[in-house]
PDB file of N, CA and C in Angstrom:
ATOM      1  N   UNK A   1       2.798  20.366  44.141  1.00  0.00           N
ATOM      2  CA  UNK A   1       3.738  21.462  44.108  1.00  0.00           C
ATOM      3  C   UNK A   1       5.175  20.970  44.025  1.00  0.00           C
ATOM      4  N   UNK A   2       5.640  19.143  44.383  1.00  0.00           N
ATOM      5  CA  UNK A   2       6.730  18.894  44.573  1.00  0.00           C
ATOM      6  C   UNK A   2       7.157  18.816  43.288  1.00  0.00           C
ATOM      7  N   UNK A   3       6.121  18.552  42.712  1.00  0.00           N
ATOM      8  CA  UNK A   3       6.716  17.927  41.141  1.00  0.00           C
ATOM      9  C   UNK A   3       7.028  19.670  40.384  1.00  0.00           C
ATOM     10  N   UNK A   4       6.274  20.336  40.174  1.00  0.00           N
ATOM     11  CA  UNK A   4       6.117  21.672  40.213  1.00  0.00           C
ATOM     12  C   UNK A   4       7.648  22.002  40.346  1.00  0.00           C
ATOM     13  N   UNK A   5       8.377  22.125  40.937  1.00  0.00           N
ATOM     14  CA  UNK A   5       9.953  22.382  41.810  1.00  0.00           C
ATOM     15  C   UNK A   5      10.700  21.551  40.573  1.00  0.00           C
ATOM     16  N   UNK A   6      10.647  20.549  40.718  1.00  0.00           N
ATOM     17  CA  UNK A   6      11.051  19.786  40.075  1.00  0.00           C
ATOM     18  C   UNK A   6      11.546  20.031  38.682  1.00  0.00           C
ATOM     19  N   UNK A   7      10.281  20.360  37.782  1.00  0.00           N
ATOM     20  CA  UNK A   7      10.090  20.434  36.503  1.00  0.00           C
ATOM     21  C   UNK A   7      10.678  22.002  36.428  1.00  0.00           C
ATOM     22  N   UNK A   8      10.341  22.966  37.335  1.00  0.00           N
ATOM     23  CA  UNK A   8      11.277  24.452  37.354  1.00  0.00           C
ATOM     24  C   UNK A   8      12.810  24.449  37.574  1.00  0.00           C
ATOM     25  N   UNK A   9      13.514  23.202  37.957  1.00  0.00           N
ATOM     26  CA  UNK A   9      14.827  23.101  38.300  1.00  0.00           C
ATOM     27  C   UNK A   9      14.802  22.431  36.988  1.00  0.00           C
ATOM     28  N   UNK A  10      14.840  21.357  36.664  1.00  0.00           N
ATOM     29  CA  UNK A  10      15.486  20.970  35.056  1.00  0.00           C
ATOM     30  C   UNK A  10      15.394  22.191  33.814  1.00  0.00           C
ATOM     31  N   UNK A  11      14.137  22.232  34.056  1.00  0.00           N
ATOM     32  CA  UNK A  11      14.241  23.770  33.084  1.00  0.00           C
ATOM     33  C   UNK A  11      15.126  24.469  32.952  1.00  0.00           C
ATOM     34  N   UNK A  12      15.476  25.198  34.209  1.00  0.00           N
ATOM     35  CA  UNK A  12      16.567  26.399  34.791  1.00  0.00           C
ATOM     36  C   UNK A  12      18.122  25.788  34.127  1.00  0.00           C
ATOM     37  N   UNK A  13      17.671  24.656  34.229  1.00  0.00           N
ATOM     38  CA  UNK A  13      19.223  23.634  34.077  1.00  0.00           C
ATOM     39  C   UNK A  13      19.349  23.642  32.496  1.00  0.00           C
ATOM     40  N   UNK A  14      18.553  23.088  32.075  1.00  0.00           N
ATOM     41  CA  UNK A  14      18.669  23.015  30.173  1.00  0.00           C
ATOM     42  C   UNK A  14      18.830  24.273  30.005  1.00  0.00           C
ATOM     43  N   UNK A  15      18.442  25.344  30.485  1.00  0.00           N
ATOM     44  CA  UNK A  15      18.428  26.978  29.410  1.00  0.00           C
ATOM     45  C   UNK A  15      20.059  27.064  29.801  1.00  0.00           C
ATOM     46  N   UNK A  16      20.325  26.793  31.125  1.00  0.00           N
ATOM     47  CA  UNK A  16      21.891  27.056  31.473  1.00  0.00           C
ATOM     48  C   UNK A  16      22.662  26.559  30.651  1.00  0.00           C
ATOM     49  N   UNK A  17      22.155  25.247  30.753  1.00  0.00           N
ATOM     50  CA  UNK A  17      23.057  24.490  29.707  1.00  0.00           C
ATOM     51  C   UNK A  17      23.351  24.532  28.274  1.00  0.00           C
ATOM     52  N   UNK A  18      22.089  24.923  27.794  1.00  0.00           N
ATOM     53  CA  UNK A  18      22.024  25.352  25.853  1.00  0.00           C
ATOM     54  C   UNK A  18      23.205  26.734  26.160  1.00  0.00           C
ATOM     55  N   UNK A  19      23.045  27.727  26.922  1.00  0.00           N
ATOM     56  CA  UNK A  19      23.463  29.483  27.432  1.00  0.00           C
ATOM     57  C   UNK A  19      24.931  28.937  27.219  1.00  0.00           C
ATOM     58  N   UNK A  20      25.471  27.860  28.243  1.00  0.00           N
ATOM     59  CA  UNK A  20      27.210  27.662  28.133  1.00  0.00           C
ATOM     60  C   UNK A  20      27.575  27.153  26.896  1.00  0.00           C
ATOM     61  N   UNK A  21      26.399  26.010  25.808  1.00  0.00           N
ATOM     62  CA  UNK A  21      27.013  25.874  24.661  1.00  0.00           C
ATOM     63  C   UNK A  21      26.991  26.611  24.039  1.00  0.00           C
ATOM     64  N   UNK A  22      26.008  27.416  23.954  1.00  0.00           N
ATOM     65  CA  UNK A  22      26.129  28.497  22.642  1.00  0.00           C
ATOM     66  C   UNK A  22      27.955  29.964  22.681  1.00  0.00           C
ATOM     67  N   UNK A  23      27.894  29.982  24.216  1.00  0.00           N
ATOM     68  CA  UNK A  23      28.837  30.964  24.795  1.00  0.00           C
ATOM     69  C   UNK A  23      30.186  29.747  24.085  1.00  0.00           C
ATOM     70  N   UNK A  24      30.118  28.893  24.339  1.00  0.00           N
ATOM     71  CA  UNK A  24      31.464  27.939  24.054  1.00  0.00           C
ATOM     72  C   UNK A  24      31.491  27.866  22.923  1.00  0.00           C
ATOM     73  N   UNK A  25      30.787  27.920  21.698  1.00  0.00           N
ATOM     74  CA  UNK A  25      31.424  27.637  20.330  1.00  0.00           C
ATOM     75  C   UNK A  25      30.985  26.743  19.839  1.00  0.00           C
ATOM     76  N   UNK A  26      29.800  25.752  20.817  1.00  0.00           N
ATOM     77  CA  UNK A  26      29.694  24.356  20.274  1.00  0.00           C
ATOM     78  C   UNK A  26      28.638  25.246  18.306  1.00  0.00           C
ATOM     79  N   UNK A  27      28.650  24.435  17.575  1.00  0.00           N
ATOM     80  CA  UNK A  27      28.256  24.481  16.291  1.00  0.00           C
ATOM     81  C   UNK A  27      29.338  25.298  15.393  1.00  0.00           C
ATOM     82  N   UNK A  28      30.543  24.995  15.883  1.00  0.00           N
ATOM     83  CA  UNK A  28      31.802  25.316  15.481  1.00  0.00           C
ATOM     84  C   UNK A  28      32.910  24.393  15.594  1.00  0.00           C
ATOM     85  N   UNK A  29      32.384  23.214  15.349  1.00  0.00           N
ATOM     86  CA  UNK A  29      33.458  22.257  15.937  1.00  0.00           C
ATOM     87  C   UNK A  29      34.161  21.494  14.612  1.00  0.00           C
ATOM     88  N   UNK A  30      35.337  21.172  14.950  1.00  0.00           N
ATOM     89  CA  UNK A  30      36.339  20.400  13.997  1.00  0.00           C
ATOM     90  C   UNK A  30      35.115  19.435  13.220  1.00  0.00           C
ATOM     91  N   UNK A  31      35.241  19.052  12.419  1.00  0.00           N
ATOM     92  CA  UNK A  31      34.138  17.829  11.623  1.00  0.00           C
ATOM     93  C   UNK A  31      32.291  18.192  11.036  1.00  0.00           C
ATOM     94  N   UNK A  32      32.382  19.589  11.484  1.00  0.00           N
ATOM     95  CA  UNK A  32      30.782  20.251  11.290  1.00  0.00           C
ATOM     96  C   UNK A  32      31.354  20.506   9.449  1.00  0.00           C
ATOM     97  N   UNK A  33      30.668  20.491   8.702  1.00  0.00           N
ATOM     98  CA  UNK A  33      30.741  20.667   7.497  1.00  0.00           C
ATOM     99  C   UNK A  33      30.394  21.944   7.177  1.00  0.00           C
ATOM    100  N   UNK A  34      31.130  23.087   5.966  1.00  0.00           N
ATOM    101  CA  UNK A  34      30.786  24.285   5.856  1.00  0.00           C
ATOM    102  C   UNK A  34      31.324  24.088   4.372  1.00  0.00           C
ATOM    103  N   UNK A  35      30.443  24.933   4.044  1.00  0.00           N
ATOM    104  CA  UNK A  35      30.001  24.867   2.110  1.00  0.00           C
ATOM    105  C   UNK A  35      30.364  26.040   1.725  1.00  0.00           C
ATOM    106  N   UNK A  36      31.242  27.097   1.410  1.00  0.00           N
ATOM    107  CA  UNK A  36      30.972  28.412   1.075  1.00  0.00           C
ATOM    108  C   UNK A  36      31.810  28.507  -0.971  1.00  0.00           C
ATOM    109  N   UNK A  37      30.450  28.727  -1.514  1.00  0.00           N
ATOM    110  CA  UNK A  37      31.026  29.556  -2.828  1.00  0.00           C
ATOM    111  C   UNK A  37      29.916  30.683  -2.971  1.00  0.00           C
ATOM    112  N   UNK A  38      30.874  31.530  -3.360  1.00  0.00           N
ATOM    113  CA  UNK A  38      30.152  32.668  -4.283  1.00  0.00           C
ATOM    114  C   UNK A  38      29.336  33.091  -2.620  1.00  0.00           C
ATOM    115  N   UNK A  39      28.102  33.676  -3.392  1.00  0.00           N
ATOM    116  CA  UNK A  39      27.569  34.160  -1.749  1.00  0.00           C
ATOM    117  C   UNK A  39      26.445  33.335  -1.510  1.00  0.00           C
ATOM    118  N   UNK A  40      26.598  31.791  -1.675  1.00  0.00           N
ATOM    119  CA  UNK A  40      25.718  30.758  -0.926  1.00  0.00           C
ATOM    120  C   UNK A  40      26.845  29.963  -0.058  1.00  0.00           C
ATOM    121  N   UNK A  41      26.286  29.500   1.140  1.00  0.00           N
ATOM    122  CA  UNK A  41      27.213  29.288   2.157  1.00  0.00           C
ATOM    123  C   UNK A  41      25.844  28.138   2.859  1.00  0.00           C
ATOM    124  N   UNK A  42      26.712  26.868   2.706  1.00  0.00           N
ATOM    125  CA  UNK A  42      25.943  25.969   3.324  1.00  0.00           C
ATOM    126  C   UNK A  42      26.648  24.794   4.618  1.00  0.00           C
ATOM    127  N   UNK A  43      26.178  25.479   5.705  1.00  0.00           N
ATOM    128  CA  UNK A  43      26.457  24.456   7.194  1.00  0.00           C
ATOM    129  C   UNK A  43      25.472  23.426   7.656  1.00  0.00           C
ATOM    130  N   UNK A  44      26.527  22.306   7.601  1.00  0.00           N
ATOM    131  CA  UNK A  44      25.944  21.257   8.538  1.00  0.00           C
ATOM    132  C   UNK A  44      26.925  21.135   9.381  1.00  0.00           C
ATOM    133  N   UNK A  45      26.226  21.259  10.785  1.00  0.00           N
ATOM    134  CA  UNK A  45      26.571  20.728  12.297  1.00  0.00           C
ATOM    135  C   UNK A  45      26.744  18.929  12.375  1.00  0.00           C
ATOM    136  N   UNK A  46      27.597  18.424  11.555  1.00  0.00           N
ATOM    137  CA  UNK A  46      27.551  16.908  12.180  1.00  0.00           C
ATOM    138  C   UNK A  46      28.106  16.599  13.668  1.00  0.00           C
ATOM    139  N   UNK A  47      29.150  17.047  13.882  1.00  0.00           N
ATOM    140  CA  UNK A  47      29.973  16.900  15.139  1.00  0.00           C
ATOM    141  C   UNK A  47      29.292  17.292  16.278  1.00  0.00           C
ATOM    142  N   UNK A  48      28.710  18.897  15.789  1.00  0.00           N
ATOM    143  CA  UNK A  48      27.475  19.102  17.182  1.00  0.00           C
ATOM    144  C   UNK A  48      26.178  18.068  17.120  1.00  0.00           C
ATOM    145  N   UNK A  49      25.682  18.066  15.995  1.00  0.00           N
ATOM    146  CA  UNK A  49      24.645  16.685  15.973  1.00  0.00           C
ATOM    147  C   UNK A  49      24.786  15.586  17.033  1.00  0.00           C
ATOM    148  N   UNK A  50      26.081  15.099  16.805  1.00  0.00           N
ATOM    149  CA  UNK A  50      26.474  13.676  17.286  1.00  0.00           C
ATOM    150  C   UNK A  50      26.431  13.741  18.631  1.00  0.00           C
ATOM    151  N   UNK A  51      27.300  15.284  18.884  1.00  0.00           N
ATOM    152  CA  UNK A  51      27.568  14.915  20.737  1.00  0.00           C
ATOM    153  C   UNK A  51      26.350  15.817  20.985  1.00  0.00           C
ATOM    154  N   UNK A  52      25.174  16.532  20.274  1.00  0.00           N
ATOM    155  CA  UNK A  52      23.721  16.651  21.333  1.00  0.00           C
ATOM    156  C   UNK A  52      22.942  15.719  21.515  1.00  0.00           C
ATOM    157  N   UNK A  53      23.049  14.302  20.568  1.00  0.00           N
ATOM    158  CA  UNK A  53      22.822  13.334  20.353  1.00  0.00           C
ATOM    159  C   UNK A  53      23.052  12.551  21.740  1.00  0.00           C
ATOM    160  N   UNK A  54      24.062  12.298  21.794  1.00  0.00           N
ATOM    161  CA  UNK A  54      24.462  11.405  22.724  1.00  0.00           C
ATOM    162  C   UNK A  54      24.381  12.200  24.159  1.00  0.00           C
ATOM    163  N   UNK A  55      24.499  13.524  24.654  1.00  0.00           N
ATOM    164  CA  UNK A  55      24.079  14.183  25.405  1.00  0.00           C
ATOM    165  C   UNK A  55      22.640  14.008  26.527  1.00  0.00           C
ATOM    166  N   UNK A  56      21.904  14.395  24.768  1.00  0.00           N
ATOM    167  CA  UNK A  56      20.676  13.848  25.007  1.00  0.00           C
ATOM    168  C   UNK A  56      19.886  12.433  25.702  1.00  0.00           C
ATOM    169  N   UNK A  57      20.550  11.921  25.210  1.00  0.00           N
ATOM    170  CA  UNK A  57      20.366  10.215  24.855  1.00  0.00           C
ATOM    171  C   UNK A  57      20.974   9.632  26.726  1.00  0.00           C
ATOM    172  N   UNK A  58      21.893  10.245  27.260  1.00  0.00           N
ATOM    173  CA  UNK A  58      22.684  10.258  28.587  1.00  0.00           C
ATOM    174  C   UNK A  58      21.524  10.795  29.733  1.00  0.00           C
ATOM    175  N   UNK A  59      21.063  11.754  29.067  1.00  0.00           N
ATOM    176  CA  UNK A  59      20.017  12.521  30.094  1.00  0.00           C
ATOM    177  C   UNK A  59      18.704  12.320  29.897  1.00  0.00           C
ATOM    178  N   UNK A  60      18.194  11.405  28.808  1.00  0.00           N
ATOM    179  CA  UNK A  60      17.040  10.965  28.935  1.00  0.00           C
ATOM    180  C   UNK A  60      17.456   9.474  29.862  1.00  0.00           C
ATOM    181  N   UNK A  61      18.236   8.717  29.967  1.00  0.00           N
ATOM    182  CA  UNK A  61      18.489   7.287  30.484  1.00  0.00           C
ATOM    183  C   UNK A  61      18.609   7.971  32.100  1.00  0.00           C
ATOM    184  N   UNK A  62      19.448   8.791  32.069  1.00  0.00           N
ATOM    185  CA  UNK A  62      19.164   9.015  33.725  1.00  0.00           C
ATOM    186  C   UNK A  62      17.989   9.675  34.669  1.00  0.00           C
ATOM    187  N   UNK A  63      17.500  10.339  33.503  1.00  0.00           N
ATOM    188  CA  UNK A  63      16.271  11.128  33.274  1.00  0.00           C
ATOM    189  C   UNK A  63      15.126  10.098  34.452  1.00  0.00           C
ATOM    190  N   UNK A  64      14.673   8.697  33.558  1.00  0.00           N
ATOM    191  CA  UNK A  64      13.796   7.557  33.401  1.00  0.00           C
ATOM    192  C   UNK A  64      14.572   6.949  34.856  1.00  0.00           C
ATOM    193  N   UNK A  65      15.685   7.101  35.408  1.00  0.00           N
ATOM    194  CA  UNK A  65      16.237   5.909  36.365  1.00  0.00           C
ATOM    195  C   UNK A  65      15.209   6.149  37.664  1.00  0.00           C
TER     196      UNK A  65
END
Protein backbone atom coordinates (compact mmCIF):
# COMPACT_ATOMS: atom_id res chain seq x y z
CA UNK A 1 0.00 0.00 0.00
CA UNK A 2 3.25 2.19 0.66
CA UNK A 3 4.27 2.08 -2.75
CA UNK A 4 0.53 2.53 -3.77
CA UNK A 5 0.81 6.34 -1.98
CA UNK A 6 3.64 6.80 -3.62
CA UNK A 7 2.87 6.21 -7.24
CA UNK A 8 -0.72 8.37 -6.39
CA UNK A 9 1.49 11.39 -5.24
CA UNK A 10 3.80 11.62 -8.41
CA UNK A 11 0.83 11.25 -10.49
CA UNK A 12 -1.14 14.10 -8.70
CA UNK A 13 2.24 15.96 -9.23
CA UNK A 14 2.80 15.45 -13.15
CA UNK A 15 -1.06 16.30 -13.98
CA UNK A 16 -0.29 19.56 -11.74
CA UNK A 17 2.54 20.09 -13.41
CA UNK A 18 1.55 19.50 -17.32
CA UNK A 19 -2.11 21.90 -15.73
CA UNK A 20 0.61 25.00 -14.81
CA UNK A 21 2.38 24.50 -18.26
CA UNK A 22 -0.32 24.44 -20.36
CA UNK A 23 -2.05 27.59 -18.10
CA UNK A 24 1.57 29.36 -18.66
CA UNK A 25 1.96 29.42 -22.38
CA UNK A 26 4.67 26.89 -22.48
CA UNK A 27 4.28 25.73 -26.53
CA UNK A 28 4.43 29.40 -27.16
CA UNK A 29 7.80 30.17 -26.58
CA UNK A 30 10.40 32.55 -28.34
CA UNK A 31 12.37 29.86 -30.79
CA UNK A 32 9.16 27.28 -31.33
CA UNK A 33 8.86 27.53 -35.13
CA UNK A 34 5.43 28.60 -36.81
CA UNK A 35 4.76 28.17 -40.60
CA UNK A 36 1.63 30.09 -41.64
CA UNK A 37 0.64 30.63 -45.55
CA UNK A 38 -2.55 30.67 -47.09
CA UNK A 39 -4.73 28.46 -44.72
CA UNK A 40 -1.96 25.74 -43.95
CA UNK A 41 -0.23 26.65 -40.77
CA UNK A 42 2.60 24.50 -39.62
CA UNK A 43 4.09 24.41 -35.71
CA UNK A 44 7.00 23.01 -34.35
CA UNK A 45 7.57 23.30 -30.55
CA UNK A 46 11.52 23.25 -30.56
CA UNK A 47 12.08 25.44 -27.48
CA UNK A 48 9.24 23.52 -25.60
CA UNK A 49 10.87 20.21 -26.93
CA UNK A 50 14.21 21.12 -25.47
CA UNK A 51 13.21 22.34 -21.99
CA UNK A 52 10.51 19.06 -21.62
CA UNK A 53 13.50 17.37 -22.60
CA UNK A 54 15.73 18.33 -20.12
CA UNK A 55 12.87 18.56 -17.50
CA UNK A 56 12.31 15.21 -18.07
CA UNK A 57 15.74 13.97 -18.19
CA UNK A 58 16.20 16.04 -14.34
CA UNK A 59 13.28 13.99 -13.01
CA UNK A 60 14.03 10.77 -14.30
CA UNK A 61 17.92 11.12 -12.62
CA UNK A 62 16.34 12.08 -9.38
CA UNK A 63 13.55 9.87 -10.01
CA UNK A 64 16.35 6.54 -9.96
CA UNK A 65 18.49 8.32 -6.85
Amino acid sequence: MKDLGKLLIITGLVIAAVGVALTAGLGRLPGDIVYRRGNFTFFFPLVTSIILSILLTLGFWLFRR
